[in-house]
PDB file of N, CA and C in Angstrom:
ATOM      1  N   UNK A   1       8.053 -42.018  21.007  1.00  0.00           N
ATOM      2  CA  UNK A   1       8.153 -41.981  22.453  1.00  0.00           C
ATOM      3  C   UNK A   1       9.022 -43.135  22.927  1.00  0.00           C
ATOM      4  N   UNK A   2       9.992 -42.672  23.848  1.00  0.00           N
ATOM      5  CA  UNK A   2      10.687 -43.649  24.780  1.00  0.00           C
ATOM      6  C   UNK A   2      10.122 -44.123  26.005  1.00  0.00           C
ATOM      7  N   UNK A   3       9.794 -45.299  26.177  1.00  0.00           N
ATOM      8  CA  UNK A   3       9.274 -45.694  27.282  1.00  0.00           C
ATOM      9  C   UNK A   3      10.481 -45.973  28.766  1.00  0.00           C
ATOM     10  N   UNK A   4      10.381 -45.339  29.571  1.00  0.00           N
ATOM     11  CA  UNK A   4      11.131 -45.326  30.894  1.00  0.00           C
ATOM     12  C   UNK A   4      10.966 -46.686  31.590  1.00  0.00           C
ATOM     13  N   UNK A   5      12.311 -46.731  31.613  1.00  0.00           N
ATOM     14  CA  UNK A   5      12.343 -48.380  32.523  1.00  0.00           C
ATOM     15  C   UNK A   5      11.759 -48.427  33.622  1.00  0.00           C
ATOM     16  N   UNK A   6      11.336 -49.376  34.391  1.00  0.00           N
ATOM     17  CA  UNK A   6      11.021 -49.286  35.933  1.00  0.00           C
ATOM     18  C   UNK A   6       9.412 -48.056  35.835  1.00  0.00           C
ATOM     19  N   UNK A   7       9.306 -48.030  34.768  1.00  0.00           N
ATOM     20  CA  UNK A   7       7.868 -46.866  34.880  1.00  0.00           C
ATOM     21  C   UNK A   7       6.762 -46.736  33.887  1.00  0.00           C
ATOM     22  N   UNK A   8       5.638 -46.622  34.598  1.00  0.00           N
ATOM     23  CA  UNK A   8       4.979 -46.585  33.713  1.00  0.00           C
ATOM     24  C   UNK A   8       4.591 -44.999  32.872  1.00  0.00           C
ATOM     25  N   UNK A   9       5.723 -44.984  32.747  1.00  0.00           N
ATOM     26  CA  UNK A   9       6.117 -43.387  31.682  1.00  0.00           C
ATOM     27  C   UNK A   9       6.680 -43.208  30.655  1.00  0.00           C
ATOM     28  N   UNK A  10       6.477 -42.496  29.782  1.00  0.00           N
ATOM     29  CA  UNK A  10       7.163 -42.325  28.392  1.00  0.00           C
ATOM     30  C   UNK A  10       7.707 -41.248  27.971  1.00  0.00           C
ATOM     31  N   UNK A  11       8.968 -40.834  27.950  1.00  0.00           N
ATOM     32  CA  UNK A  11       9.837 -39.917  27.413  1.00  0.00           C
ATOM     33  C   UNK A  11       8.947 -39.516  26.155  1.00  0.00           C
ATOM     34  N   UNK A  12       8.475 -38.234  25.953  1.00  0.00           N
ATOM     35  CA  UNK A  12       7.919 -37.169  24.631  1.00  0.00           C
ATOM     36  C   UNK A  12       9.545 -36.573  24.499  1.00  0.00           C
ATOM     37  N   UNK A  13       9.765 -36.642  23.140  1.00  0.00           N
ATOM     38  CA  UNK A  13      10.947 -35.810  22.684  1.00  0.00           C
ATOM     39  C   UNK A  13      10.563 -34.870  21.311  1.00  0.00           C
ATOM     40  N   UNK A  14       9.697 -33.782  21.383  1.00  0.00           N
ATOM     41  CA  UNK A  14       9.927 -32.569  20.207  1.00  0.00           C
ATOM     42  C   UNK A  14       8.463 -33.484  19.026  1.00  0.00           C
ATOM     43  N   UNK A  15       7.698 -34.296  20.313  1.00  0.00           N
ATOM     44  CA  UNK A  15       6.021 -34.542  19.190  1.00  0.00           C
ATOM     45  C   UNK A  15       5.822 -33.154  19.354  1.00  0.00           C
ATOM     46  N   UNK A  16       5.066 -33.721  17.473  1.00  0.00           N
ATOM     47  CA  UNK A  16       4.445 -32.710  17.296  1.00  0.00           C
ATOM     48  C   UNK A  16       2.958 -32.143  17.707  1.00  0.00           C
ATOM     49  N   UNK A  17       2.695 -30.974  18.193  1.00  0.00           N
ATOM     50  CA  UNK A  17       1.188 -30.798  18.475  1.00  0.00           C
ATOM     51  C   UNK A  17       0.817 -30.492  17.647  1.00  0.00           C
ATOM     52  N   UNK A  18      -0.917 -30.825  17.264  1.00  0.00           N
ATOM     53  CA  UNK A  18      -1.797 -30.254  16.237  1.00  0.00           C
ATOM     54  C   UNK A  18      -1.895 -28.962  17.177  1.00  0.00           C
ATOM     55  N   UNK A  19      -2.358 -27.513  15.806  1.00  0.00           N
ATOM     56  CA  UNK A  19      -2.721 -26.625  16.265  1.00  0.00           C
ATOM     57  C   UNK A  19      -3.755 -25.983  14.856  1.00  0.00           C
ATOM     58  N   UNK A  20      -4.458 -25.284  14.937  1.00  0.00           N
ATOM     59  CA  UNK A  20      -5.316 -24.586  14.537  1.00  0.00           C
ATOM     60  C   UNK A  20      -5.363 -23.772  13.117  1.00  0.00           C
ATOM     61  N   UNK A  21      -3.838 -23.440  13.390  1.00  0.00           N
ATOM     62  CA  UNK A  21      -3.410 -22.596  12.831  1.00  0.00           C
ATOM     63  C   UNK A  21      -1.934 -23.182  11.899  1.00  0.00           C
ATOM     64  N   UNK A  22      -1.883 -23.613  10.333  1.00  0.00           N
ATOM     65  CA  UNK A  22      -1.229 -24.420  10.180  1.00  0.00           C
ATOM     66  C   UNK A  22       0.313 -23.736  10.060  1.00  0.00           C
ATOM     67  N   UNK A  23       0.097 -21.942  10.336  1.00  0.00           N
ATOM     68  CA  UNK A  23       1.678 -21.042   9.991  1.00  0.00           C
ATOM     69  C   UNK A  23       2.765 -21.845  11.138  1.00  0.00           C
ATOM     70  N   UNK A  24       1.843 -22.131  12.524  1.00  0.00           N
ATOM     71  CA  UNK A  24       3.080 -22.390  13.505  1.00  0.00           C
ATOM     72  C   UNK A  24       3.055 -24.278  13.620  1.00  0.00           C
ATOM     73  N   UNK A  25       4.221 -24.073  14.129  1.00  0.00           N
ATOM     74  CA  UNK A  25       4.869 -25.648  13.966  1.00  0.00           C
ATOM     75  C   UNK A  25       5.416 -25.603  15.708  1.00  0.00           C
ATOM     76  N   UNK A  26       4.457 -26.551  16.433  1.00  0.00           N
ATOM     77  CA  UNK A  26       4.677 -26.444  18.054  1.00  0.00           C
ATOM     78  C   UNK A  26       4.933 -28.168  18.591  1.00  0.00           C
ATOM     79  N   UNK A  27       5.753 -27.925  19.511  1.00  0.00           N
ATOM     80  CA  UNK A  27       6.496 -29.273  19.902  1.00  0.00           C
ATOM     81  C   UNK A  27       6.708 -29.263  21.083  1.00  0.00           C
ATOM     82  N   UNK A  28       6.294 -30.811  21.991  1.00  0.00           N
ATOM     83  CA  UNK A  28       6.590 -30.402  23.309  1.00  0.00           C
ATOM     84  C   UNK A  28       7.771 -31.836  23.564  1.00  0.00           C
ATOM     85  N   UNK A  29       7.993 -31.097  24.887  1.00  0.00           N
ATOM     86  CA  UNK A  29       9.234 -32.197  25.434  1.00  0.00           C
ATOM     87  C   UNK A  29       9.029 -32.235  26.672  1.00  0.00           C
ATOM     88  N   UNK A  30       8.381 -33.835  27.283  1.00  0.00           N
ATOM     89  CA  UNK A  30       7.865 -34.210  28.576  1.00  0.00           C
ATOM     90  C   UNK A  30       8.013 -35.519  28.830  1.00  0.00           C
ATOM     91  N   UNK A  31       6.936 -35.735  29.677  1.00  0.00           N
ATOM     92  CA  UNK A  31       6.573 -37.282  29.751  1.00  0.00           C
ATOM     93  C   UNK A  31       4.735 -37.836  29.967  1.00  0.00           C
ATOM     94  N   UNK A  32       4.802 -38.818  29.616  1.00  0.00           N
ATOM     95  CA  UNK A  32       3.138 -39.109  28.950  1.00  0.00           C
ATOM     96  C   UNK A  32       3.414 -39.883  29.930  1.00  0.00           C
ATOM     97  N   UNK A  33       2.121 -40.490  31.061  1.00  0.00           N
ATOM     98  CA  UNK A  33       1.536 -41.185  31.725  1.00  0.00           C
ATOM     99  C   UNK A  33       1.090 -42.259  30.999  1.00  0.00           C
ATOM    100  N   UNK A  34       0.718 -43.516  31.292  1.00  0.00           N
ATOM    101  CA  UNK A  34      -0.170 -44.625  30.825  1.00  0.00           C
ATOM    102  C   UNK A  34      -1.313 -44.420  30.828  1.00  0.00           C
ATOM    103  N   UNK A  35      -2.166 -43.198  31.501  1.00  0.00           N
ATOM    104  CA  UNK A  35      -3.529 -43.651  31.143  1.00  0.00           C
ATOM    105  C   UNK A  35      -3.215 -42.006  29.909  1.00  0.00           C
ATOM    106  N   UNK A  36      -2.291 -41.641  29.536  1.00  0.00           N
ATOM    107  CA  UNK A  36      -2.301 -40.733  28.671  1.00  0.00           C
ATOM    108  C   UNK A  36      -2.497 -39.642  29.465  1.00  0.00           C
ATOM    109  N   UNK A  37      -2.046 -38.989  30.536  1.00  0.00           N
ATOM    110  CA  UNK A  37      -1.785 -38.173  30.859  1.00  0.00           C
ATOM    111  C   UNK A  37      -0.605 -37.521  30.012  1.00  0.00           C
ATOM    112  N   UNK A  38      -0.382 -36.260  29.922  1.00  0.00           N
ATOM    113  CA  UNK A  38       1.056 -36.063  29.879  1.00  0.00           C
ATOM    114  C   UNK A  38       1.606 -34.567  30.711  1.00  0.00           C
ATOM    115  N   UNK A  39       2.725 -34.480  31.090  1.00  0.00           N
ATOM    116  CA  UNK A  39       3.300 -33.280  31.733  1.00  0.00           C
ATOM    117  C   UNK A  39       4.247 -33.100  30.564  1.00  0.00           C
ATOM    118  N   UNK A  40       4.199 -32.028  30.131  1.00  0.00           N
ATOM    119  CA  UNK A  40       5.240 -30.941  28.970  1.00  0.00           C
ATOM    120  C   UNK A  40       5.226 -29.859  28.910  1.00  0.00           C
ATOM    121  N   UNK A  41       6.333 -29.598  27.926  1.00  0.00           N
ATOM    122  CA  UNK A  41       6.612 -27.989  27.799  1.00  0.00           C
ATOM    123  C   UNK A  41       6.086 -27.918  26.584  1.00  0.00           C
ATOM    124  N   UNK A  42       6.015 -26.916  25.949  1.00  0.00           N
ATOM    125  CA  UNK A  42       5.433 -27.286  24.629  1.00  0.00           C
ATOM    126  C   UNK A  42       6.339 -25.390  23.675  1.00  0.00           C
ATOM    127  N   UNK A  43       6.663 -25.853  22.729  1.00  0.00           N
ATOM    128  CA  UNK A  43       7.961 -24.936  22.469  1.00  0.00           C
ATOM    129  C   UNK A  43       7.101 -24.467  21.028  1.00  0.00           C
ATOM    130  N   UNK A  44       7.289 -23.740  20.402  1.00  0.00           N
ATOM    131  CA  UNK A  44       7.111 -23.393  19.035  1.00  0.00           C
ATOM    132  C   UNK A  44       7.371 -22.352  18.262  1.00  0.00           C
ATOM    133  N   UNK A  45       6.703 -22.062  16.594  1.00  0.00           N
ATOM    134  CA  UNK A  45       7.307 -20.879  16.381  1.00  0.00           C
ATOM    135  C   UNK A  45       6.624 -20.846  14.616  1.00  0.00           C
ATOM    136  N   UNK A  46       6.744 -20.486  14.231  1.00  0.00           N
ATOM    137  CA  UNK A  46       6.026 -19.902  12.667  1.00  0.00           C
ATOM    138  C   UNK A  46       7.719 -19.997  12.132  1.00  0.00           C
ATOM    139  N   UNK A  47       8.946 -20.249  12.008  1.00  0.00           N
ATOM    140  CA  UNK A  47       9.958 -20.401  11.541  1.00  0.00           C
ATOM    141  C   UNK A  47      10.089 -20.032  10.072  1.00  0.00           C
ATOM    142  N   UNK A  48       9.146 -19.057   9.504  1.00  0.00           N
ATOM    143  CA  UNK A  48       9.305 -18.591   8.152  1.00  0.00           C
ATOM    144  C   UNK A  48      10.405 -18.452   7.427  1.00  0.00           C
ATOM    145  N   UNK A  49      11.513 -17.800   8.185  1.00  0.00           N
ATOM    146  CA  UNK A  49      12.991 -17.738   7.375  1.00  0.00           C
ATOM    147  C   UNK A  49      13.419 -18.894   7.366  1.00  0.00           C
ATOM    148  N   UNK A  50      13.614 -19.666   7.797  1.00  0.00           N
ATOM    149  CA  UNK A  50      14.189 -20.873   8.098  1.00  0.00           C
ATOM    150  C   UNK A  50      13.464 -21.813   7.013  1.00  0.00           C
ATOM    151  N   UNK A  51      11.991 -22.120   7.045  1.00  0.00           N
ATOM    152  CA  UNK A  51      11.484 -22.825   6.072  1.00  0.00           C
ATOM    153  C   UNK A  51      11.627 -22.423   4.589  1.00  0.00           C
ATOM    154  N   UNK A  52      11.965 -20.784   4.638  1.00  0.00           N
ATOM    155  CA  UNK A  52      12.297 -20.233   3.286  1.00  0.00           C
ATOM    156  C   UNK A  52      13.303 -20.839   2.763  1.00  0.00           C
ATOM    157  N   UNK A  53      14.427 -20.752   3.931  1.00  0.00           N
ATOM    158  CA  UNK A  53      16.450 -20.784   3.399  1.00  0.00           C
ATOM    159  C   UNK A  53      15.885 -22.531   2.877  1.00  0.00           C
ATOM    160  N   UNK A  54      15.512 -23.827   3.756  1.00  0.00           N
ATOM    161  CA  UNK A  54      15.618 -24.228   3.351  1.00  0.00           C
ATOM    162  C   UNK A  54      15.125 -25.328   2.223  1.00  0.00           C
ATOM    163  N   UNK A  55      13.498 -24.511   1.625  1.00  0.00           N
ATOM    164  CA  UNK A  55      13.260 -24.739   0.384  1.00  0.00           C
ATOM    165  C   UNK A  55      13.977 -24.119  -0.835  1.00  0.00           C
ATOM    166  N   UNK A  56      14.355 -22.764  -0.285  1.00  0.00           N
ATOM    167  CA  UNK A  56      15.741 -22.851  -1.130  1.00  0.00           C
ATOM    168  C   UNK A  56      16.917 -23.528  -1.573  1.00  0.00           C
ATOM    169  N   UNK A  57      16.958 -23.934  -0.702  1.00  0.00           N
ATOM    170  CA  UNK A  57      18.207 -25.055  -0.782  1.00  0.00           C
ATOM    171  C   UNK A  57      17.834 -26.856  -1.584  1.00  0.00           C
ATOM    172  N   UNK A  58      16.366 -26.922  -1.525  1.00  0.00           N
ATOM    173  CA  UNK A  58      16.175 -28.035  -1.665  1.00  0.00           C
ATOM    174  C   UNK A  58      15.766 -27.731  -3.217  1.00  0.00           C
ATOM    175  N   UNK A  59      15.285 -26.194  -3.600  1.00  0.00           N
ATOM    176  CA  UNK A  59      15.114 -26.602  -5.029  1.00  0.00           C
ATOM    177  C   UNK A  59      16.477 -26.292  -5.473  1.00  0.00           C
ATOM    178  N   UNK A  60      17.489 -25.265  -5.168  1.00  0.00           N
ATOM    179  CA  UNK A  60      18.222 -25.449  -5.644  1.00  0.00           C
ATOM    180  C   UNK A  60      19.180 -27.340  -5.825  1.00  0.00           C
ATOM    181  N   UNK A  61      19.199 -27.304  -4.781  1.00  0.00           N
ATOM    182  CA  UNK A  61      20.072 -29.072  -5.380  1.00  0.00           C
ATOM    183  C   UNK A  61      18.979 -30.043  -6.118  1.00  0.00           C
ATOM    184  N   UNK A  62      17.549 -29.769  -6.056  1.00  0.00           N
ATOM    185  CA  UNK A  62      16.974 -30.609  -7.458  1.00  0.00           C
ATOM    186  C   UNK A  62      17.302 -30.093  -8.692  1.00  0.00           C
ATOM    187  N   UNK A  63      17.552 -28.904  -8.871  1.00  0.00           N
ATOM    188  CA  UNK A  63      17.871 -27.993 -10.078  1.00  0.00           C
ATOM    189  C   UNK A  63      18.961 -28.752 -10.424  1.00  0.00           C
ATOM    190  N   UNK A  64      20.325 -28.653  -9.360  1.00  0.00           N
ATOM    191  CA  UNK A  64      21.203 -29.158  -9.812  1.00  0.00           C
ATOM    192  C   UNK A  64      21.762 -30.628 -10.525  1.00  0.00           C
ATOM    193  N   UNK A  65      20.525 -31.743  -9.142  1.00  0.00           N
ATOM    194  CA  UNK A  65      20.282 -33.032  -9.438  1.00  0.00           C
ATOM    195  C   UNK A  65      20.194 -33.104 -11.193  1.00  0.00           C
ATOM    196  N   UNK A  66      19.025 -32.148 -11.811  1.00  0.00           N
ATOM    197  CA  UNK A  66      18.474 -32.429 -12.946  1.00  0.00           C
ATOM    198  C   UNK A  66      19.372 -31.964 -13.967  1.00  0.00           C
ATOM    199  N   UNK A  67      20.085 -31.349 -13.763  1.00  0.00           N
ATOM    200  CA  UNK A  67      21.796 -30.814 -14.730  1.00  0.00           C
ATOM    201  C   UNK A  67      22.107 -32.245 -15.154  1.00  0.00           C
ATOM    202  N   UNK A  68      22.246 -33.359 -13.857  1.00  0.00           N
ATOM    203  CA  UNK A  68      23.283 -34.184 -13.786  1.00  0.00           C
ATOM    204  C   UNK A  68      22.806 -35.384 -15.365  1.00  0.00           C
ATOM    205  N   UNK A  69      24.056 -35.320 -16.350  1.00  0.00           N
ATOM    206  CA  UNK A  69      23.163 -35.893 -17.313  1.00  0.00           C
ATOM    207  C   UNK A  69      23.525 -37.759 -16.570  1.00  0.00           C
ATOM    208  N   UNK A  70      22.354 -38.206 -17.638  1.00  0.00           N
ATOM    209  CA  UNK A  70      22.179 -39.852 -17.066  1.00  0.00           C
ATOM    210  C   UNK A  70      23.292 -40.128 -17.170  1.00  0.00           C
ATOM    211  N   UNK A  71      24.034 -41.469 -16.665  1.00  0.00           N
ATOM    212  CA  UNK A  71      24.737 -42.422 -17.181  1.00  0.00           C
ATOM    213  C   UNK A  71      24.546 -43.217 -18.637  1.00  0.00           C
ATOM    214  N   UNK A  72      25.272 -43.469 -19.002  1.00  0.00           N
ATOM    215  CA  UNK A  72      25.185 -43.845 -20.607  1.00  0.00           C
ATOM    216  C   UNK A  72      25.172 -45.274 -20.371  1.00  0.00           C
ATOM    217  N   UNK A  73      24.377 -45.904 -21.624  1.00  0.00           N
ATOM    218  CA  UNK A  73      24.598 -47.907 -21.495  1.00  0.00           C
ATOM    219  C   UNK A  73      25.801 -48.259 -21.231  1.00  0.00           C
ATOM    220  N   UNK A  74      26.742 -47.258 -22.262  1.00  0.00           N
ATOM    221  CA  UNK A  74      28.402 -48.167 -22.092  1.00  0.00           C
ATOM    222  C   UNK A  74      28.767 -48.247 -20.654  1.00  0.00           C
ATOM    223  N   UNK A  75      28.632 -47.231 -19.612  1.00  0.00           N
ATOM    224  CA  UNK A  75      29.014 -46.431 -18.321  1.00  0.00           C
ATOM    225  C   UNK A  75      28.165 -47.866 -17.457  1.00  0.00           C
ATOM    226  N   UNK A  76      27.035 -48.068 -17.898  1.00  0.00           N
ATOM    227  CA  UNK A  76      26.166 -48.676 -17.358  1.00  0.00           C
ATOM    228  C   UNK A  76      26.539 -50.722 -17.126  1.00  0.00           C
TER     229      UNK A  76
END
């Protein structure tokens, strides 16, 4: 959180909310009061393809990482 000059308010940018249900991933974008109030929007979504493409992507480049042979002492 960014705290607003001149206020006793704090910029929320895309926190995350707990929810119930661990498929969706929900985020709001507002502003929090000092005694912890807050006014937001609160945005979300279960993003399944997206979390698919990019654990794909992340095992593929460990796959690749692990190709990479070590450096040798001499190299070293």
């Amino acid at each position: 959180m960014i705290r607003i000059p001149g206020t006793d308010l704090s910029l929320r940018l895309f926190d995350r909310v707990e929810t119930g249900d661990t498929q969706y991933d929900v985020f709001d974008v507002g502003v929090q009061h000092a005694d912890g109030g807050i006014d937001s929007i609160a945005v979300g979504g279960s993003f399944y393809s997206a979390k698919k493409v990019i654990s794909n992507m992340n095992d593929k480049a460990d796959t690749k990482g692990s190709d990479t042979p070590a450096p040798s002492a001499a190299a070293a």
